[in-house]
Structures are given as C-alpha cells and as structure tokens.
Protein backbone atom coordinates (compact mmCIF):
# COMPACT_ATOMS: atom_id res chain seq x y z
CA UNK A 1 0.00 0.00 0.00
CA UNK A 2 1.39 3.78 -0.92
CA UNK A 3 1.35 6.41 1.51
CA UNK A 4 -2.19 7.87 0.30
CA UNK A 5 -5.48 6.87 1.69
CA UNK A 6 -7.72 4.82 -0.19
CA UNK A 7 -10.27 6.71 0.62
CA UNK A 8 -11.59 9.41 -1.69
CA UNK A 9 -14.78 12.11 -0.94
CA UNK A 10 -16.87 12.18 -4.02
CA UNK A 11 -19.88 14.02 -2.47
CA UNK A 12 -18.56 17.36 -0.31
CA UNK A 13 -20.15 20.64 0.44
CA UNK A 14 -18.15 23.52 1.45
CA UNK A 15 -18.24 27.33 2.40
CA UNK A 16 -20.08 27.86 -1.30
CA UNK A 17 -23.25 25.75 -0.51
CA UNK A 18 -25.52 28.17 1.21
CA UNK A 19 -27.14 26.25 4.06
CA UNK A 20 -25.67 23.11 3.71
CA UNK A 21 -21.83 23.57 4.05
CA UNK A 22 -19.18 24.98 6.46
CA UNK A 23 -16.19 23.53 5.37
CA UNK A 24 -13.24 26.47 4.85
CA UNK A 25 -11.36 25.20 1.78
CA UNK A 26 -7.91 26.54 3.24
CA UNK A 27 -8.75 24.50 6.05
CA UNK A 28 -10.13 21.41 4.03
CA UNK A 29 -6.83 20.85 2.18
CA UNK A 30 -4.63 21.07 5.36
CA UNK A 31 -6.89 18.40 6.33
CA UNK A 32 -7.23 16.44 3.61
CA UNK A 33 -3.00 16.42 3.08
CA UNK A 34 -2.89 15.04 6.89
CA UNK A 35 -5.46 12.19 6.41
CA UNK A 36 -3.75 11.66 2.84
CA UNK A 37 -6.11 11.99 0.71
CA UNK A 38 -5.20 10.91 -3.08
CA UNK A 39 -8.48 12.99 -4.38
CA UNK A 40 -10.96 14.98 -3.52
CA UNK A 41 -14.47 16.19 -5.12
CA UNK A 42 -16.12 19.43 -4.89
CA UNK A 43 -19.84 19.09 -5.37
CA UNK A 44 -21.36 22.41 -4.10
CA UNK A 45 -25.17 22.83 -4.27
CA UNK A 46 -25.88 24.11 -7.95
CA UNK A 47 -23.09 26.59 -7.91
CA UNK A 48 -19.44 26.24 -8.95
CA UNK A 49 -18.27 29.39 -7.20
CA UNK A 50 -15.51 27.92 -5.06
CA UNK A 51 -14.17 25.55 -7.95
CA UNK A 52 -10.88 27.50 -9.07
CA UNK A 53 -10.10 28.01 -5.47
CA UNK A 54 -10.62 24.77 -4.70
CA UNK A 55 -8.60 23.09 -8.12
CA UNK A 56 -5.45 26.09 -7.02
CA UNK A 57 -5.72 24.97 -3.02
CA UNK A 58 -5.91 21.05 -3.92
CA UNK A 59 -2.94 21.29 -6.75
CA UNK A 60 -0.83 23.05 -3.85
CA UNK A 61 -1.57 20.09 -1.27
CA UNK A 62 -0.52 17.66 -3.91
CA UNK A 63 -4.33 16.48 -4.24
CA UNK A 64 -6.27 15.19 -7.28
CA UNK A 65 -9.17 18.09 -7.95
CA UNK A 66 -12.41 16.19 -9.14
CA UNK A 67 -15.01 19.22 -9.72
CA UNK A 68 -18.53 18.65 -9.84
CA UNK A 69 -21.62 19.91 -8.52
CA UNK A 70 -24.95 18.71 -6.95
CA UNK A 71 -27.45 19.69 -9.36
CA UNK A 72 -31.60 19.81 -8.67
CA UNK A 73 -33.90 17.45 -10.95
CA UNK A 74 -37.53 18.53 -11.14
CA UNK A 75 -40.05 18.09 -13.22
CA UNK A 76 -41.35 21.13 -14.92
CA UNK A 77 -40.11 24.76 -14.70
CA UNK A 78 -37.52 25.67 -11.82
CA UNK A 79 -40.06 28.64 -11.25
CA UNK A 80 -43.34 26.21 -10.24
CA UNK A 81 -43.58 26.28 -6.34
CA UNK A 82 -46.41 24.29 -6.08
CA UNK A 83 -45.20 21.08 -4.21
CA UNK A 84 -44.71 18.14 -6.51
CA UNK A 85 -45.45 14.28 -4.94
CA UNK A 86 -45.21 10.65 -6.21
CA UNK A 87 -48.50 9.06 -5.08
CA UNK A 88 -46.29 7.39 -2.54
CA UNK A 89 -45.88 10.90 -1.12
CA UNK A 90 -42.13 11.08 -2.23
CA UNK A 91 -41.22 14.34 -3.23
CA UNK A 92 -40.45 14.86 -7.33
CA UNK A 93 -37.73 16.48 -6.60
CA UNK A 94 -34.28 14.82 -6.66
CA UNK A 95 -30.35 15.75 -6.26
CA UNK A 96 -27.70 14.36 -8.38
CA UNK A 97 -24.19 14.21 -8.43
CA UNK A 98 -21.99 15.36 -11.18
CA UNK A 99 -18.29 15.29 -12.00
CA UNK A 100 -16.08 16.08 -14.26
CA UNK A 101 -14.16 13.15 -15.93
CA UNK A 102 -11.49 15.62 -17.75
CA UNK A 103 -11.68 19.16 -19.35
CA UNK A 104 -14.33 17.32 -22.17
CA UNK A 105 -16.55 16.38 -19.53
C-alpha cells in the first residue's frame, strides 16, 4: 500500500453551498494532506463558485481536484412552487451528483 489513503470524498459541500456547508477550503486541504487523501471532489449545491479556489488549493496540497456539482432534478419549470409528490408521497424532486471526468466532460 502507498502512503495515500484509499479513501476518496466524491460528495462534499463547502463554504459555497448556502445552508448546507461549512467547510473552509484553506482549512479542508490542510486536512485532507494530513489524512492523505489521493483525491478529492467538490460538489457544491448548484453553484461552482468555489471551484478555481478549490482546483489552485488542492494542486498546492498535492491532491487530485475532481469538480462537480450537486445539481436539482424537477419536473417542470424551476419557477413552479407548487409542491410536486409521487403518489407514494415522495417528493419529485431529486439531487444528483456530477463530476467532471477531464476538461471534455
């Protein structure tokens, strides 16, 4: 086995996801280099406003940048409010995971 963790975060939420994150990037990557973390993914909630920070601050710690972002899945216009329900009483509404294989996509 190498000196890197086998583990890998695919599914993280930092400063940039209103609500839902607290994690300081500066902070993230000092933490990430002492656990050893080969790679790391950024998947913010629908916004990709920390991803050049993170990609410069994970390049410095010697750390694999995956970028992504959670994106929303609804039916119909993002604008409808009215509350959407399977007739199991599961909401319509899901969140998905995306990340970027390479520069293509």
């Amino acid at each position: 086995m190498s000196g890197h963790s086998e583990f890998v975060h695919l599914h993280l939420h930092t400063e940039y996801s209103l609500l839902d994150g607290a994690c300081r990037l500066d902070r993230l990557m000092e933490r990430a280099r002492e656990l050893k973390f080969p790679a790391m993914a950024l998947t913010d909630h629908g916004v990709l406003y920390g991803a050049i920070e993170f990609y410069q601050s994970a390049m410095k710690a010697g750390i694999k940048p995956i970028i992504g972002c959670e994106v929303y899945v609804a039916p119909g216009s993002r604008l409808e409010k009215n509350p959407q329900t399977h007739a199991s009483g599961r909401d319509k509404y899901h969140h998905l995971v995306l990340l970027a294989k390479d520069e293509t996509g």
